[in-house]
N, C-alpha and C. Protein backbone atom coordinates (compact mmCIF):
# COMPACT_ATOMS: atom_id res chain seq x y z
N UNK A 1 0.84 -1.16 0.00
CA UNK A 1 0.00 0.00 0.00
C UNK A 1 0.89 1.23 0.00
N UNK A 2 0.71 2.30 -0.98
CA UNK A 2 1.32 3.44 -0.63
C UNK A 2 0.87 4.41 -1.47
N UNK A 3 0.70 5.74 -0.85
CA UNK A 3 0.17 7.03 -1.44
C UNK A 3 1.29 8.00 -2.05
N UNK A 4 1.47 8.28 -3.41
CA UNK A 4 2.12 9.17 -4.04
C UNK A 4 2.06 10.53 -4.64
N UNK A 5 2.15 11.42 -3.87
CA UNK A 5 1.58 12.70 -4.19
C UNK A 5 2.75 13.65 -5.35
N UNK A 6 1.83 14.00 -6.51
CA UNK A 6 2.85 15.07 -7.13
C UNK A 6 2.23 16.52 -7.31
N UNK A 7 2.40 17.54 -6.78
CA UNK A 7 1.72 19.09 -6.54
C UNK A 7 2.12 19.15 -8.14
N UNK A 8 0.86 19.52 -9.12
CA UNK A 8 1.25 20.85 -9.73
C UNK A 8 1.55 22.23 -9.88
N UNK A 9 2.81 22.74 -10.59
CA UNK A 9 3.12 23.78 -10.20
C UNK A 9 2.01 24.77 -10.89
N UNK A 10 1.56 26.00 -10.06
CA UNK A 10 0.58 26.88 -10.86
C UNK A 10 -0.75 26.43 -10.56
N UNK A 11 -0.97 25.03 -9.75
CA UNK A 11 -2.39 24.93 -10.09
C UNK A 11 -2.84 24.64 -8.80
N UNK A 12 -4.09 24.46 -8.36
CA UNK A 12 -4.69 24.28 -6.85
C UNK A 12 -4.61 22.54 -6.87
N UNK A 13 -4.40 22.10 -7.45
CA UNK A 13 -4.22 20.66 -7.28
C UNK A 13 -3.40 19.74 -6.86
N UNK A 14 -3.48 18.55 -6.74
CA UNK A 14 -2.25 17.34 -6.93
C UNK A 14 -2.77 16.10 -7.22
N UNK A 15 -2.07 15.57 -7.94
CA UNK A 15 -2.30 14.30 -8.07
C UNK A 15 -2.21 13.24 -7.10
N UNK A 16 -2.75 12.51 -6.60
CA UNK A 16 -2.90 11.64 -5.89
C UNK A 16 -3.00 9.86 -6.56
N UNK A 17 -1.81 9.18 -6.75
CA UNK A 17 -1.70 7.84 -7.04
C UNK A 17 -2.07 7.42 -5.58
N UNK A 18 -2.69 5.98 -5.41
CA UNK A 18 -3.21 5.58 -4.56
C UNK A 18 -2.90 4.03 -5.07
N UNK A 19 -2.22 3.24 -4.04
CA UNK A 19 -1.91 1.61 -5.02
C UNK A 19 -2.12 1.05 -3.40
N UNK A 20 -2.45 -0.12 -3.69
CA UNK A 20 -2.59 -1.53 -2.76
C UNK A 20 -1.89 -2.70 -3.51
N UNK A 21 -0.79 -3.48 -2.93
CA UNK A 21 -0.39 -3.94 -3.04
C UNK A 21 -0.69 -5.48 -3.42
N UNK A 22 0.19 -6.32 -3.94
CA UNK A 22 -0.53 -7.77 -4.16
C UNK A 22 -0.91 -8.40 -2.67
N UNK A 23 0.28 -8.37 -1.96
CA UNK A 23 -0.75 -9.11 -0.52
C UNK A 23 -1.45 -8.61 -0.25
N UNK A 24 -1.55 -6.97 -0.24
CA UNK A 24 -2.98 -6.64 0.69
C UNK A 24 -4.37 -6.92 -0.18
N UNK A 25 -4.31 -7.15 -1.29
CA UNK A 25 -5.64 -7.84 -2.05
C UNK A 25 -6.15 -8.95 -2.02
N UNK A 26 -4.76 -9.79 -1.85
CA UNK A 26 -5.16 -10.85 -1.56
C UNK A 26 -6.04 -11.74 -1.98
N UNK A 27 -5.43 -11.76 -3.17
CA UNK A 27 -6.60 -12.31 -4.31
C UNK A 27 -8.02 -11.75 -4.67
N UNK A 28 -7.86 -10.04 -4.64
CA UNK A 28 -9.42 -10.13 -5.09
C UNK A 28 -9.13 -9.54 -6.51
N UNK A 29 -10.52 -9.74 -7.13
CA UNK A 29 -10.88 -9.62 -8.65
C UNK A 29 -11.10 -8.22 -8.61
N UNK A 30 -11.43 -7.53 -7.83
CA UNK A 30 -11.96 -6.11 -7.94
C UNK A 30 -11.64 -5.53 -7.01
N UNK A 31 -10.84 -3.75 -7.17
CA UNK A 31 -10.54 -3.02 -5.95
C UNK A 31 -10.91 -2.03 -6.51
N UNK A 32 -11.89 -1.13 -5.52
CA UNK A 32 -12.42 0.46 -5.82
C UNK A 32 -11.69 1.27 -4.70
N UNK A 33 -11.89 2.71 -5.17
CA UNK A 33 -11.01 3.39 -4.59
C UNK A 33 -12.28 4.58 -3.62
N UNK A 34 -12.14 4.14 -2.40
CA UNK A 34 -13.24 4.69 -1.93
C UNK A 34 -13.86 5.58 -1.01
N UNK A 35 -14.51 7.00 -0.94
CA UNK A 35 -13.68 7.94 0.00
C UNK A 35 -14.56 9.51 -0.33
N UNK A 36 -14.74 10.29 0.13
CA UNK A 36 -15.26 11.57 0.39
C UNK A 36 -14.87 12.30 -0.87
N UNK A 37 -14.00 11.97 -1.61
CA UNK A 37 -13.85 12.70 -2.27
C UNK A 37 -14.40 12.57 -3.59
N UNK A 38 -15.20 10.94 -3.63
CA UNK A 38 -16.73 10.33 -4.59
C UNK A 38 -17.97 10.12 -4.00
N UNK A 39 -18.04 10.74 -2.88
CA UNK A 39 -19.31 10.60 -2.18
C UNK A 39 -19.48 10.00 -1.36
N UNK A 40 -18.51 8.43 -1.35
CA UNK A 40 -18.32 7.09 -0.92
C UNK A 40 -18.71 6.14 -1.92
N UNK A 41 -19.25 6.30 -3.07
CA UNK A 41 -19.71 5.69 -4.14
C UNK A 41 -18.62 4.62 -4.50
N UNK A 42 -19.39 3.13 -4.19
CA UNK A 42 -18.51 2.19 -4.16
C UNK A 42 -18.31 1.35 -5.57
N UNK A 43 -18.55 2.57 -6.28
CA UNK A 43 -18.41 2.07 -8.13
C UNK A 43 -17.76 3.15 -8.87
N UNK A 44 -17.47 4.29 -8.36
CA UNK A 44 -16.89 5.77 -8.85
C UNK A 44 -15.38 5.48 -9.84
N UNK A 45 -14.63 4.88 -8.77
CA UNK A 45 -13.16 4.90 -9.01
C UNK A 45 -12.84 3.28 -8.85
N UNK A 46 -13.03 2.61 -9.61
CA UNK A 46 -12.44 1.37 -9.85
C UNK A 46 -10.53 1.55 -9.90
N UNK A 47 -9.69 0.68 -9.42
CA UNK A 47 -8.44 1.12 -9.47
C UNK A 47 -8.20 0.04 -10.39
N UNK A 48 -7.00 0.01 -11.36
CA UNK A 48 -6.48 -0.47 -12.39
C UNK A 48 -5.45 -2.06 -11.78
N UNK A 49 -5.35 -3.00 -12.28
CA UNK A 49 -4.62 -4.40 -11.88
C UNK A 49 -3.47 -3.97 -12.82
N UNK A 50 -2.07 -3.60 -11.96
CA UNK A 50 -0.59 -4.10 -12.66
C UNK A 50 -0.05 -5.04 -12.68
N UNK A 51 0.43 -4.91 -13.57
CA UNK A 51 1.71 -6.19 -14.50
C UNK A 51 1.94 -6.92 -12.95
N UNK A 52 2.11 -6.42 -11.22
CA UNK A 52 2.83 -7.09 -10.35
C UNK A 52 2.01 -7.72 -9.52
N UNK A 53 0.27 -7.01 -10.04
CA UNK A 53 -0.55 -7.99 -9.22
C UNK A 53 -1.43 -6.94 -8.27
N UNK A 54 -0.53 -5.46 -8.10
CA UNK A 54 -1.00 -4.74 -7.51
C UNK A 54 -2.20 -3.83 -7.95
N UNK A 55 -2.89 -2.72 -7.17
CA UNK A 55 -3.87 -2.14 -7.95
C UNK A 55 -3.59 -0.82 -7.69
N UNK A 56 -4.04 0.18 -8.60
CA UNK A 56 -3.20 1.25 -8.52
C UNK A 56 -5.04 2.17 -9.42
N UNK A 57 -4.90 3.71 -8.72
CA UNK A 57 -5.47 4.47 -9.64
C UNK A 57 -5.12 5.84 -9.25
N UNK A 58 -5.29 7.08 -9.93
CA UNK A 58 -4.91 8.29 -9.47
C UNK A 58 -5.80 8.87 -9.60
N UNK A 59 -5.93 10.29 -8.57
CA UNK A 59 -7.10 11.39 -8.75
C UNK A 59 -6.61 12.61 -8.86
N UNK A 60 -7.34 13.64 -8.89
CA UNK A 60 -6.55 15.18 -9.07
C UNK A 60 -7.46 15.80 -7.65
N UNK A 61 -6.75 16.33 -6.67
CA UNK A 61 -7.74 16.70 -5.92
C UNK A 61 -6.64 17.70 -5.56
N UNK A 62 -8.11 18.93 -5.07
CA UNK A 62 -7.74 20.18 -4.77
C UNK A 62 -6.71 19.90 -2.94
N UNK A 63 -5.59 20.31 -3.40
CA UNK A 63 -5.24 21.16 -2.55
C UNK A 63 -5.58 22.05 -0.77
N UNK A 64 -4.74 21.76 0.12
CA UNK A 64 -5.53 21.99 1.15
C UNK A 64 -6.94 21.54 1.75
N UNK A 65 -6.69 20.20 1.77
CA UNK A 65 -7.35 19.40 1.97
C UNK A 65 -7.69 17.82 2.45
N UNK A 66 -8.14 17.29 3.72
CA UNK A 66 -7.99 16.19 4.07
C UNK A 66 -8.77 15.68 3.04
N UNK A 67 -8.91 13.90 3.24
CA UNK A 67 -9.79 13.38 2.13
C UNK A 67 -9.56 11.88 2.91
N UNK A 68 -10.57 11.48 3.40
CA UNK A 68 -11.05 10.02 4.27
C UNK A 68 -11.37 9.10 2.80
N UNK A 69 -10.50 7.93 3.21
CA UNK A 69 -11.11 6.97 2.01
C UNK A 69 -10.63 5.52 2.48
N UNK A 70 -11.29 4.60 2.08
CA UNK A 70 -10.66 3.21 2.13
C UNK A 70 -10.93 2.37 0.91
N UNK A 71 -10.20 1.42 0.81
CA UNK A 71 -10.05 0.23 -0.59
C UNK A 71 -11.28 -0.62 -0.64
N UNK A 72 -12.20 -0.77 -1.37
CA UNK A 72 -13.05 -1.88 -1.66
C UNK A 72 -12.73 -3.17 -2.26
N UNK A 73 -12.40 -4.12 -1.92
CA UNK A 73 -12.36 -5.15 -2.46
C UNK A 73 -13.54 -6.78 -2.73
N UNK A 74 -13.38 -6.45 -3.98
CA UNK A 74 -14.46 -7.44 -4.51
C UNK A 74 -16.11 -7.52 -3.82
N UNK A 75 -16.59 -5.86 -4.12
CA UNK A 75 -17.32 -5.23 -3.43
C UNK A 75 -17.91 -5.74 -1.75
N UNK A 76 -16.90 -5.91 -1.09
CA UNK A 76 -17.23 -6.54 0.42
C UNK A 76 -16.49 -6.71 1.46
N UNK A 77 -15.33 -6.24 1.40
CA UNK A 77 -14.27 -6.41 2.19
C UNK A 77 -13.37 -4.96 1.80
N UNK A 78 -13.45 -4.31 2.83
CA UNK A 78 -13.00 -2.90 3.54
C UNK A 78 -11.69 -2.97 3.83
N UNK A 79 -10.47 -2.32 3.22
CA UNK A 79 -9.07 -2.02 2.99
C UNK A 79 -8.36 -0.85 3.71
N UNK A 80 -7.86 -0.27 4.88
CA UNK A 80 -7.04 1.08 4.66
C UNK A 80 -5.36 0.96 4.71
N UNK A 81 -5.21 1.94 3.78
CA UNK A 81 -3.70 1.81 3.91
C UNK A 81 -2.99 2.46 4.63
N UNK A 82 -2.05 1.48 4.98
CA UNK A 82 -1.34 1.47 6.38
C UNK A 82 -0.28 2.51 5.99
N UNK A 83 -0.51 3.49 4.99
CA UNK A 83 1.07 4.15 4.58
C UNK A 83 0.14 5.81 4.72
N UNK A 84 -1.38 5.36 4.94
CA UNK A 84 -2.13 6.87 5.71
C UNK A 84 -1.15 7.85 6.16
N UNK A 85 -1.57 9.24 5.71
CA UNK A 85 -0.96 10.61 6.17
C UNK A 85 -1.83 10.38 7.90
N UNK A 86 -3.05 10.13 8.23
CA UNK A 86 -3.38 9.58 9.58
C UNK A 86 -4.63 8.86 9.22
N UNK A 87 -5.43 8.47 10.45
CA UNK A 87 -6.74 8.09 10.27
C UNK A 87 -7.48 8.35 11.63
N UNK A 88 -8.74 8.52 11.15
CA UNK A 88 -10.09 8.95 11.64
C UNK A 88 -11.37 7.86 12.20
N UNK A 89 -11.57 7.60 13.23
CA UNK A 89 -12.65 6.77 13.76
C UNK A 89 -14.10 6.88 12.47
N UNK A 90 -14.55 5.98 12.21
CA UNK A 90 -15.38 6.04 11.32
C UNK A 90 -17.15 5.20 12.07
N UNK A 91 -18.02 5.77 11.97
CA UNK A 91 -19.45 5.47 12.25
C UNK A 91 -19.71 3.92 12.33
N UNK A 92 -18.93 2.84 11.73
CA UNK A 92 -18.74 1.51 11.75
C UNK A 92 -17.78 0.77 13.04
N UNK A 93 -17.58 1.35 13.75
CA UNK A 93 -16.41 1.05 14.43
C UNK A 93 -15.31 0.79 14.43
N UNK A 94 -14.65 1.14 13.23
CA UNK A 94 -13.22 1.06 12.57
C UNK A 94 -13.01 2.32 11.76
N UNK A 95 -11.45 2.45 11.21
CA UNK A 95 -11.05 3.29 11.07
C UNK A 95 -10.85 4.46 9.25
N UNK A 96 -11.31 5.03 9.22
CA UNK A 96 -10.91 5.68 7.95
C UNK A 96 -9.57 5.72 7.56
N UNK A 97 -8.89 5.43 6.26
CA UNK A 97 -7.53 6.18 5.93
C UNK A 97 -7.78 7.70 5.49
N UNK A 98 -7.06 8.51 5.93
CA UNK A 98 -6.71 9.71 5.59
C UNK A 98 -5.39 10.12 4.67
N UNK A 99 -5.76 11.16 3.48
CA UNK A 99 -5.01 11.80 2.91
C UNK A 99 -4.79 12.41 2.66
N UNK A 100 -3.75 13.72 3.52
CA UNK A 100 -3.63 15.54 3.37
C UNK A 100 -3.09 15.66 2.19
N UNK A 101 -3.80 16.52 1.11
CA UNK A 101 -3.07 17.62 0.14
C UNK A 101 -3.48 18.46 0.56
């Protein structure tokens, strides 16, 4: 699991790569990328399967800004990555990943 941030220069944004790794999937067929910054919409951001097994997708999000999200896998099983800027108690009794730009 790990979050890769690149600021554009000039613009209110950054890119945000977001990947889960092959063990932490752990064999699933499907990982969404899932989080406040799609509503929580657990079909928004499907993340992409690499060549290593891992899953990977990127977003553009504004700047100055937290953003709570966790990994969907094979729509039923709840993911956060452990490489979180922090995390947040969530209404389920477990925890949100967090990600400051």
């Amino acid at each position: 699991m790990s979050i890769r941030k690149r600021y554009l220069k000039n613009k209110p944004f950054c890119t945000v790569t977001f990947s889960l790794s092959k063990a932490a999937a752990a064999f699933a067929s499907d990982v969404h990328l899932v989080g406040d910054f799609n509503g929580w919409d657990k079909t928004a951001n499907p993340m992409s399967r690499q060549k290593n097994g891992s899953f990977a997708a990127s977003l553009s999000l504004e700047r100055g800004k937290d953003y709570q999200f966790r990994y969907l896998l094979d729509k039923e099983r709840w993911e956060n990555d452990w490489q979180a800027d922090k995390y947040l108690p969530n209404e389920f009794g477990g925890d949100n990943s967090v990600v400051v730009v």
